[in-house]
Protein backbone atom coordinates (compact mmCIF):
# COMPACT_ATOMS: atom_id res chain seq x y z
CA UNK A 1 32.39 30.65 63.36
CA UNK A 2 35.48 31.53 61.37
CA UNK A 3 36.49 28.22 61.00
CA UNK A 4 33.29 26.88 60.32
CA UNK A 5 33.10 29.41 56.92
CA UNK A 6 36.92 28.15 56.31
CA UNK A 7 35.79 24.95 56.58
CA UNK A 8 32.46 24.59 54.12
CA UNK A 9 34.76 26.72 52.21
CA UNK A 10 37.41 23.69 51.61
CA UNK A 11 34.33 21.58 51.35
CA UNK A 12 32.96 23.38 48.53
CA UNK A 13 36.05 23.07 46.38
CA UNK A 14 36.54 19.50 47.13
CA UNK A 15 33.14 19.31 45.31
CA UNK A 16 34.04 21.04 42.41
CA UNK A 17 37.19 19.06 42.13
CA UNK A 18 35.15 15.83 41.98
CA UNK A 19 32.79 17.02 39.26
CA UNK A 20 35.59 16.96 36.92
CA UNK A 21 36.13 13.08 37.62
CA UNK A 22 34.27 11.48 35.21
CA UNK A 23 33.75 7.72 36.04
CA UNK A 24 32.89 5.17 33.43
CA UNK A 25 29.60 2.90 33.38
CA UNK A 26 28.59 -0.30 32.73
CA UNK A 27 25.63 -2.13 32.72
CA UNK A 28 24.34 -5.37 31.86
CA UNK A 29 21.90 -6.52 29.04
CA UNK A 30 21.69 -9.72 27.03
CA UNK A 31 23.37 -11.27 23.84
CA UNK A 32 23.55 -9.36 20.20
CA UNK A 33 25.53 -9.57 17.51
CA UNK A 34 26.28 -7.86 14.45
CA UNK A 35 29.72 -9.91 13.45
CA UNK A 36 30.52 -12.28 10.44
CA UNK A 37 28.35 -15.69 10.97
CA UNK A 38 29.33 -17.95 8.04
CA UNK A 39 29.57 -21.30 8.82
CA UNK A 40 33.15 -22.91 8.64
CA UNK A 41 35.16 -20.97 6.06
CA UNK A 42 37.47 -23.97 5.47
CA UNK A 43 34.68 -25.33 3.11
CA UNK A 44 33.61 -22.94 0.00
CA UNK A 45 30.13 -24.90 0.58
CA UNK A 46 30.09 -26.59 4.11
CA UNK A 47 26.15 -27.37 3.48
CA UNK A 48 26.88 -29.41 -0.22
CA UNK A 49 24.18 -27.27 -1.95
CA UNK A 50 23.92 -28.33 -5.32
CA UNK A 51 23.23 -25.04 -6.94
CA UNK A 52 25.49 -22.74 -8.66
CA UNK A 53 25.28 -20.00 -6.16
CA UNK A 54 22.92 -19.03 -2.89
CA UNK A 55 22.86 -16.77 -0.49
CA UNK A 56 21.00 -16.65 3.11
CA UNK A 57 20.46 -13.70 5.25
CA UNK A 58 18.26 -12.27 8.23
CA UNK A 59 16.48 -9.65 6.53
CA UNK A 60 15.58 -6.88 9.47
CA UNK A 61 19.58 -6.75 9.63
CA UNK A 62 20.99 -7.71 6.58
CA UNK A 63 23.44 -10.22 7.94
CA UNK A 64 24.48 -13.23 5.92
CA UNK A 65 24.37 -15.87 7.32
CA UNK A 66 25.17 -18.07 4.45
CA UNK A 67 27.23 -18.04 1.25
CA UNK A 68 28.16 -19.69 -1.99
CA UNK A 69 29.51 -18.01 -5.27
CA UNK A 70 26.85 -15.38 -4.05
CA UNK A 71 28.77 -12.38 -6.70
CA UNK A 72 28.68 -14.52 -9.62
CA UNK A 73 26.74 -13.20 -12.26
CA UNK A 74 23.94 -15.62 -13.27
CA UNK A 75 20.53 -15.55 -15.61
CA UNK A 76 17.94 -15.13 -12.62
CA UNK A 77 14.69 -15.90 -14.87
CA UNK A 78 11.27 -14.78 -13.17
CA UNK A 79 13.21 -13.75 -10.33
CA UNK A 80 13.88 -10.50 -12.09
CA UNK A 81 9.94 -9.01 -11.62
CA UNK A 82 11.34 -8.58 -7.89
CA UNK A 83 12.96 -5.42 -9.50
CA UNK A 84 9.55 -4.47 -11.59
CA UNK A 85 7.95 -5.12 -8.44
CA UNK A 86 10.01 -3.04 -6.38
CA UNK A 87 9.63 -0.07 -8.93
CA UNK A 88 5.56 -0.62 -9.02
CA UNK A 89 5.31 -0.25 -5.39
CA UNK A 90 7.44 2.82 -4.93
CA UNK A 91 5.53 4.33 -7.73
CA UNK A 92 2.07 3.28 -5.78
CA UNK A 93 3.84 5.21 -2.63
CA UNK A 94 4.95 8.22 -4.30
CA UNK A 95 1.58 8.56 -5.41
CA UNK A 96 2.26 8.15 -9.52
CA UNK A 97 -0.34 5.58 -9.48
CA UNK A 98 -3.14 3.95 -7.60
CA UNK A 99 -4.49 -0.01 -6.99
CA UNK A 100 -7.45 0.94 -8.71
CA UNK A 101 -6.29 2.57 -11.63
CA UNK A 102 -6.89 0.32 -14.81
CA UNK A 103 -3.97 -0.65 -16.89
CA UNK A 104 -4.56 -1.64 -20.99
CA UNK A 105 -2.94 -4.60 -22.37
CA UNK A 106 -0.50 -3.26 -25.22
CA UNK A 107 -0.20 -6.09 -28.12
CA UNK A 108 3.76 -6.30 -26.71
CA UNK A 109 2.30 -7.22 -23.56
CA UNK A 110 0.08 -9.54 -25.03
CA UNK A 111 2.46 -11.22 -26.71
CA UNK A 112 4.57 -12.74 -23.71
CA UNK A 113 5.22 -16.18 -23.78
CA UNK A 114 5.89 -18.70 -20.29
CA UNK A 115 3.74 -18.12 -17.59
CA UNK A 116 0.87 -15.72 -17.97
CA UNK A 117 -2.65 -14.66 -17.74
CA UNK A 118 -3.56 -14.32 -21.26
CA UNK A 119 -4.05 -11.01 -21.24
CA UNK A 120 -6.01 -10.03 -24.51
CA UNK A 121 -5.14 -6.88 -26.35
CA UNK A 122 -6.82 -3.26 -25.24
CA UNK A 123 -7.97 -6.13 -21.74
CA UNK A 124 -7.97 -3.45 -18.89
CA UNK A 125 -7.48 -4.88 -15.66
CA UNK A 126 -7.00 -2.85 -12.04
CA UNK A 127 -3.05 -2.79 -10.85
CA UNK A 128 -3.50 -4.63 -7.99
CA UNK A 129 -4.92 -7.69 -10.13
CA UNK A 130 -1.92 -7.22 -12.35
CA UNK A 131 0.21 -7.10 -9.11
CA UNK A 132 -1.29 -10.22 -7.98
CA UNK A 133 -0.98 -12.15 -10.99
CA UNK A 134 2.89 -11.34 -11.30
CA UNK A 135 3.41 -11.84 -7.71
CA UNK A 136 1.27 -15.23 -7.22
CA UNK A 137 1.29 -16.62 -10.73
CA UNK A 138 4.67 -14.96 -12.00
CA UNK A 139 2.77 -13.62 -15.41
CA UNK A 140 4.99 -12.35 -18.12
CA UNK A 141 2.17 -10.59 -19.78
CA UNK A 142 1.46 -8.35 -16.88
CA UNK A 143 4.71 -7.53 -15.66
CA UNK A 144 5.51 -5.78 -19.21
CA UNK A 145 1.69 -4.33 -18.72
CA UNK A 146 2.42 -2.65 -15.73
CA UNK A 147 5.88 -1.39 -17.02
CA UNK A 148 4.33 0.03 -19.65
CA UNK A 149 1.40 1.71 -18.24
CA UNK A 150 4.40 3.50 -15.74
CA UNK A 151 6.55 4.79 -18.45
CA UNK A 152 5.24 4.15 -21.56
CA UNK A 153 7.38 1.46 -22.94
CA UNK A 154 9.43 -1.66 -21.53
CA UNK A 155 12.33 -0.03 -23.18
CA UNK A 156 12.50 3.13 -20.60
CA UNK A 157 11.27 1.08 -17.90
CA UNK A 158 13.69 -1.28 -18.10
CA UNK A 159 16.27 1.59 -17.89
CA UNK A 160 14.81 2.46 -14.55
CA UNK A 161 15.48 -0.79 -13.19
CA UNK A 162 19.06 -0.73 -13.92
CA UNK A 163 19.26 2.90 -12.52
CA UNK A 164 17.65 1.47 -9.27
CA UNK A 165 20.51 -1.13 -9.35
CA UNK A 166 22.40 1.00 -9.10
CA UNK A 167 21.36 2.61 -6.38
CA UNK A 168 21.01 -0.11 -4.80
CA UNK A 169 24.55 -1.03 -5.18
CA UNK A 170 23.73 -4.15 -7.08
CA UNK A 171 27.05 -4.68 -9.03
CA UNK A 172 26.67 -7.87 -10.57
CA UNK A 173 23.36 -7.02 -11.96
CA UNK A 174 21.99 -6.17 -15.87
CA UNK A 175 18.85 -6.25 -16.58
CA UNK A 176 17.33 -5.90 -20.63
CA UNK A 177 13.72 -6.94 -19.63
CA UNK A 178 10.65 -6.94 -17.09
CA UNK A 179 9.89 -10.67 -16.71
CA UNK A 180 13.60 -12.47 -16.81
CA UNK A 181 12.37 -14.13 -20.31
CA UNK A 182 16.35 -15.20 -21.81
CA UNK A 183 15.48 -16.69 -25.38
CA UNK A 184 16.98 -13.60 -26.94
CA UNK A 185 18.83 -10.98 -24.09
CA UNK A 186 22.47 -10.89 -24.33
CA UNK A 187 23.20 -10.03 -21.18
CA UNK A 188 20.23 -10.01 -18.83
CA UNK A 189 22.28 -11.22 -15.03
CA UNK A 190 22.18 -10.96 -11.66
CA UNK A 191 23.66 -12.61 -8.61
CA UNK A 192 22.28 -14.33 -5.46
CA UNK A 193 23.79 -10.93 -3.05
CA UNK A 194 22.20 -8.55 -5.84
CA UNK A 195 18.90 -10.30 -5.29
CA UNK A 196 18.62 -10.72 -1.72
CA UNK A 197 19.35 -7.17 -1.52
CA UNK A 198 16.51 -6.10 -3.79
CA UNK A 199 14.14 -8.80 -2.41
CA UNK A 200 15.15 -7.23 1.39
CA UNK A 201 13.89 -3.74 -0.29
CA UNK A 202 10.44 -5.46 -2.00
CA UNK A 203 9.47 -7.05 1.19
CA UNK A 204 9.37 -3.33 3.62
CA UNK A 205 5.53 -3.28 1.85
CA UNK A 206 3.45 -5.47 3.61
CA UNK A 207 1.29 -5.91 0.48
CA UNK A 208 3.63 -7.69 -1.39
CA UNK A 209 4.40 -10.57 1.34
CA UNK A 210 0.37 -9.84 1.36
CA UNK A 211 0.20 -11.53 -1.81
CA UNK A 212 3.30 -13.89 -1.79
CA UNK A 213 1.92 -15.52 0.84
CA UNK A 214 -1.17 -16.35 -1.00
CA UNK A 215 -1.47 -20.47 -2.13
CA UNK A 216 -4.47 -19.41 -4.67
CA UNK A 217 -6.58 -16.41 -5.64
CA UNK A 218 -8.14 -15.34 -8.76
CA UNK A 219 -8.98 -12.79 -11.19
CA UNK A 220 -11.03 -11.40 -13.37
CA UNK A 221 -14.55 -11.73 -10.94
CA UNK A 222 -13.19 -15.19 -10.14
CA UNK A 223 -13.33 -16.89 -13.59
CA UNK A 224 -9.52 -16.85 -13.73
CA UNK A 225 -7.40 -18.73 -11.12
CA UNK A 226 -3.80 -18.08 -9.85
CA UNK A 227 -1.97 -20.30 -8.45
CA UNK A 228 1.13 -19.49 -6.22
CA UNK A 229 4.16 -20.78 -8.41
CA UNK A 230 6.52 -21.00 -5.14
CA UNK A 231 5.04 -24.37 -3.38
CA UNK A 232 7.04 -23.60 0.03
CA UNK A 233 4.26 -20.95 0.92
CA UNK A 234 2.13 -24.43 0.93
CA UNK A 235 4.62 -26.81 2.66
CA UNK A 236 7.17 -24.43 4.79
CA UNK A 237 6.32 -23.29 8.07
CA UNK A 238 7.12 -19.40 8.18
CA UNK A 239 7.16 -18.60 4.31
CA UNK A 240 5.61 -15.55 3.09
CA UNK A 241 7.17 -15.42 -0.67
CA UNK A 242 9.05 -14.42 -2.57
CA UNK A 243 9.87 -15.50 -6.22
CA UNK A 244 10.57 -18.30 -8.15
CA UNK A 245 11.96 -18.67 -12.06
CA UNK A 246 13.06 -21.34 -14.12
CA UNK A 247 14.61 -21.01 -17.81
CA UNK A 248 17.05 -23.60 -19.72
CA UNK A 249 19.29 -21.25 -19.54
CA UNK A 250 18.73 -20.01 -15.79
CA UNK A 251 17.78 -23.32 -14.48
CA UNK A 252 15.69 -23.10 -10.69
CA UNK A 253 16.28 -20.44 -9.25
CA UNK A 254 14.14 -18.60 -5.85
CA UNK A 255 14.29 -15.77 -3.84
CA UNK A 256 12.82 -17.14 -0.44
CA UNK A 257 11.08 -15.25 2.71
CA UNK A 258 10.32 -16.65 5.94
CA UNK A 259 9.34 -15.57 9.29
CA UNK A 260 9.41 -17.20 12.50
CA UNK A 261 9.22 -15.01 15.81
CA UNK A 262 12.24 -12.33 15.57
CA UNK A 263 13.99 -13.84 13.22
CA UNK A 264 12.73 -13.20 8.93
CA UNK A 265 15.12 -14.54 6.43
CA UNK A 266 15.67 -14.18 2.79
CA UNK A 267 17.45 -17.14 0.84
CA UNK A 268 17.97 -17.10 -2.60
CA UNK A 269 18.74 -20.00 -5.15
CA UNK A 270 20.52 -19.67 -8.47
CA UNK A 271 21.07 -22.29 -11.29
CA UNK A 272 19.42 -25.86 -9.72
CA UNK A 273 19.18 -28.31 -11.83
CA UNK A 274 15.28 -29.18 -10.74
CA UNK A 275 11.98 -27.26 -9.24
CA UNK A 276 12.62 -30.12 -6.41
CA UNK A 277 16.09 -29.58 -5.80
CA UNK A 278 15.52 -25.86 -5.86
CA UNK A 279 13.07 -26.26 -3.11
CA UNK A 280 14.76 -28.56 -0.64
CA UNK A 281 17.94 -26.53 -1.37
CA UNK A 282 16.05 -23.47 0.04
CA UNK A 283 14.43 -25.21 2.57
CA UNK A 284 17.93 -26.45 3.48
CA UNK A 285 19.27 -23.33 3.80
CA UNK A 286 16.09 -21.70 6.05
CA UNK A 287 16.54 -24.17 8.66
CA UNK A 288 19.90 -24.25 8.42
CA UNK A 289 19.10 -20.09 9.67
CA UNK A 290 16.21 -20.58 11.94
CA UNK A 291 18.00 -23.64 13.85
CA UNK A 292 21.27 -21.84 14.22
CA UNK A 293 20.52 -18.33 14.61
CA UNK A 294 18.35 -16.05 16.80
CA UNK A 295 17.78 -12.36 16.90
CA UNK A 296 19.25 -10.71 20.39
CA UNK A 297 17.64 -7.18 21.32
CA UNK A 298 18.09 -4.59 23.78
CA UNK A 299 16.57 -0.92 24.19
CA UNK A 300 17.85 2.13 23.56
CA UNK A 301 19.04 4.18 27.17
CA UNK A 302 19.53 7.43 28.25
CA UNK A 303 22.38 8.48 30.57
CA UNK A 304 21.64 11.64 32.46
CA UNK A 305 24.09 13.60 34.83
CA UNK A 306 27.25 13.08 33.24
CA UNK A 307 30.14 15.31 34.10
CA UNK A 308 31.56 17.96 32.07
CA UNK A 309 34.48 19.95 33.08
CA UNK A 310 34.54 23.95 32.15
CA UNK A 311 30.80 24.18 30.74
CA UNK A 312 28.21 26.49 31.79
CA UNK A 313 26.30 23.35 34.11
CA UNK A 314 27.86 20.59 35.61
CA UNK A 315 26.44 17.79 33.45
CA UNK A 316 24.80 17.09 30.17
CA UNK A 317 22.99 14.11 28.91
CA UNK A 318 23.46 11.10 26.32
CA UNK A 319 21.97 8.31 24.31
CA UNK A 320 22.95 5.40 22.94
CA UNK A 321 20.67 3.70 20.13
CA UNK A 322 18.68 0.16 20.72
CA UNK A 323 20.63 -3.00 19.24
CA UNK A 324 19.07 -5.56 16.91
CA UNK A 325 21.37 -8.14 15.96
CA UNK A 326 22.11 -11.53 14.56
CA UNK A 327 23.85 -13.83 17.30
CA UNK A 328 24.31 -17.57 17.39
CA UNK A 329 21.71 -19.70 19.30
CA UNK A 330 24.38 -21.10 21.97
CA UNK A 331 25.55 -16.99 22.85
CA UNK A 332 25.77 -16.43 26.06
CA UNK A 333 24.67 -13.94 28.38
CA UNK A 334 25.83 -10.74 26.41
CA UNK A 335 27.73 -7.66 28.67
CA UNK A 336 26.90 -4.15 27.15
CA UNK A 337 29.70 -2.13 28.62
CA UNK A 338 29.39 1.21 28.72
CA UNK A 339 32.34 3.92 28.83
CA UNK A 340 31.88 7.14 28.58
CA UNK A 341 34.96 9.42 28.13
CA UNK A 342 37.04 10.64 31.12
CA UNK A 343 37.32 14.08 31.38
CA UNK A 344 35.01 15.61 28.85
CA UNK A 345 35.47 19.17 28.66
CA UNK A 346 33.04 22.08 27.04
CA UNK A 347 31.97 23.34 24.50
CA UNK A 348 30.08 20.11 23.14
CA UNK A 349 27.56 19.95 20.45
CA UNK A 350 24.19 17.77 20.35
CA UNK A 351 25.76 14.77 18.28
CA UNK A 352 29.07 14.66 19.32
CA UNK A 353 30.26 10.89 20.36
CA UNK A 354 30.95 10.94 24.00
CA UNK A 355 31.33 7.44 24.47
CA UNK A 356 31.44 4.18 23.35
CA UNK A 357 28.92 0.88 24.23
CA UNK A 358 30.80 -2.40 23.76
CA UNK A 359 28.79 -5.46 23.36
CA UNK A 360 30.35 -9.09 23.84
CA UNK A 361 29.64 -12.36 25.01
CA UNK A 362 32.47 -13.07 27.55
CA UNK A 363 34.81 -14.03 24.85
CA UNK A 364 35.12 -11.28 22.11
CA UNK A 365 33.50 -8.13 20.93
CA UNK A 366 30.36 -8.94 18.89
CA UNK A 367 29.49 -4.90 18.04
CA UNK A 368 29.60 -1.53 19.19
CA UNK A 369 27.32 1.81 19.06
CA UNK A 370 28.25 5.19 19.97
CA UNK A 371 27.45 7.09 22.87
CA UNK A 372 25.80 10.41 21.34
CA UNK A 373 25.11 13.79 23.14
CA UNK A 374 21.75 15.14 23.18
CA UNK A 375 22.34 18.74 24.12
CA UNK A 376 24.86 21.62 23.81
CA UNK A 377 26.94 22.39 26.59
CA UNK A 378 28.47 25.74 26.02
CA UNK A 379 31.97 26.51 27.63
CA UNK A 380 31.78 28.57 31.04
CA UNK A 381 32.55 31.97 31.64
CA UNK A 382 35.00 33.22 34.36
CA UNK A 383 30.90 34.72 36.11
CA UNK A 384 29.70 31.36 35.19
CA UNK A 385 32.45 29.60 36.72
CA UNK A 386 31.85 31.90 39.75
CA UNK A 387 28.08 31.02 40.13
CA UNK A 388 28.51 27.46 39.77
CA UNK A 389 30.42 27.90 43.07
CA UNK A 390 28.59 30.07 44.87
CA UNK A 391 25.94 27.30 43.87
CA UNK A 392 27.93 24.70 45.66
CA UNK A 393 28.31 26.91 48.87
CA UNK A 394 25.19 27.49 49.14
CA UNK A 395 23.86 23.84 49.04
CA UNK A 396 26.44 22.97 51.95
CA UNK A 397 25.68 25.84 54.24
């Protein structure tokens, strides 16, 4: 009997010596990617686009997948009412205005030139049919209608797009009106990175694409029609906006969305010489994403059980966070390994990073996410340390 107590005694430290071994894990999933995916770098413009500068990226990550002169600042034209847009719709979420209110045309707002709706002075039309006349028809007249009716004059609204560009951490960017109209600005610029980022922000309301998707509509009880100035929502499989412009002094330029399963890009065209070569240029550049490029996906997980040395319970639990990433069509099956520290020893906090989940496709590392805790773990006392043995015992006898 005496040695049968010694040894369940001996057995019950050999248990507590193995909790402190922690071993690492890993599991299997398939391919991601969150690295740099520009074509071949030994060409500024492998594709030969003639524009002065584009840009293409998948929009639910923000990778590029495309470049050329994409920081260069550059007269974007129409393609500036993304911003106006942008500010309307957070204003229609934060509840400073409504679809149905009625906005008054001002005699400034009247007075745009280029595209338009011919807005007549003291007119009063609802936002959302000023919305979809700047969205579908690009009109000058009610892009400076809507900025005024949100603060009062183009002047301070215009001051709020520039403070959102900021924000947005748009650095080659300047804007001095609503509509992109350059006959008299000085220095009214943006670049093809500046606007795919704001265009990435415009496009999280489903109205917008909504309307950008639209080919025709109309207004005022259907005696006015609008007709969808971007003809790829007509001719490209996938599009759903965004914005087109054209000055002399811009030439064609676009901010394009598409969608096709997974995968929603945003490519943007600066400074083409013609509406044609704009289009096929964008065109270009969405199948040049959509044929080369797929989305790779994988859950988030929760690891339970793992070993802490010195803490008031044997184990704790973790998390790592689901992957959405960018990976080249021809990827691989993609390994997720995942290593969790050796050794971890209390106290640990909810939050801390306990580990570390590698992703890669056999050949290199395409991105990593941390391992998280998802509960405290304080450090054991010596009665703790005591009752977490007399635990073990007891389980073995």
């Amino acid at each position: 009997m005496k040695a049968k107590v010694i040894k369940n005694f001996l057995s019950a430290i050999a248990i507590i010596v193995a909790i402190s071994i922690v071993a690492s894990i890993c599991v299997y999933a398939e391919p991601d990617n969150k690295r740099g995916l520009h074509p071949d770098e030994s060409s500024a413009d492998p594709l030969g686009l003639d524009c002065k500068s584009a840009i293409l990226l998948e929009a639910n990550t923000g990778t590029v997948l495309y470049e050329k002169n994409a920081d260069e600042p550059l007269p974007p034209a129409s393609v500036t009412k993304i911003m106006t847009l942008l500010l309307v719709m957070e204003a229609i979420e934060d509840g400073r205005v409504e679809y149905g209110d009625k906005v008054r045309a001002s005699a400034n707002a009247c007075s745009m030139g280029g595209s338009q709706i011919y807005l007549r002075e003291n007119e009063e039309m609802t936002v959302e049919d000023m919305l979809k006349s700047v969205i579908i028809a690009s009109a000058n007249d009610a892009a400076v209608a809507l900025a005024e009716h949100l603060c009062g004059s183009e002047e301070s609204f215009v001051e709020q797009m520039n403070i959102k560009a900021g924000k947005l951490a748009m650095e080659n960017t300047h804007f001095e009106n609503t509509n992109g109209l350059d006959d008299t600005v000085q220095n009214h610029v943006s670049s093809a990175r500046d606007i795919s980022i704001m265009s990435r922000e415009l496009i999280k309301y489903p109205k917008v694409t909504e309307y950008s998707s639209i080919w025709m509509d109309s207004i005022r009880n259907g005696s006015f029609g609008l007709t969808n100035t971007n003809r790829l929502i007509r001719f490209y499989k996938g599009a759903t906006g965004l914005k087109t412009g054209s000055t002399d002094k811009a030439g064609f330029c676009i901010s394009a969305t598409a969608e096709r399963g997974d995968m929603s890009l945003i490519c943007v065209v600066m400074g083409a010489k013609t509406r044609d070569i704009r289009n096929s240029i964008a065109t270009k550049l969405l199948d040049y994403g959509f044929n080369n490029y797929r989305i790779f996906k994988a859950d988030a997980e929760k690891l339970e059980n793992i070993p802490i040395l010195r803490g008031e319970k044997a184990s704790f639990a973790a998390e790592f966070p689901a992957v959405k990433i960018v990976v080249p069509k021809e990827t691989g099956k993609i390994r997720a390994g995942i290593n969790v520290i050796e050794n971890i020893k209390a106290p640990i906090k909810k939050g801390d990073i306990v580990g570390l989940v590698s992703y890669t496709d056999g050949k290199s590392e395409i991105c990593q996410v941390d391992i998280i805790a998802v509960e405290n773990v304080e450090k054991s006392s010596f009665w703790g340390n005591f009752k977490l043995f007399l635990k073990k015992c007891a389980e073995i006898i």
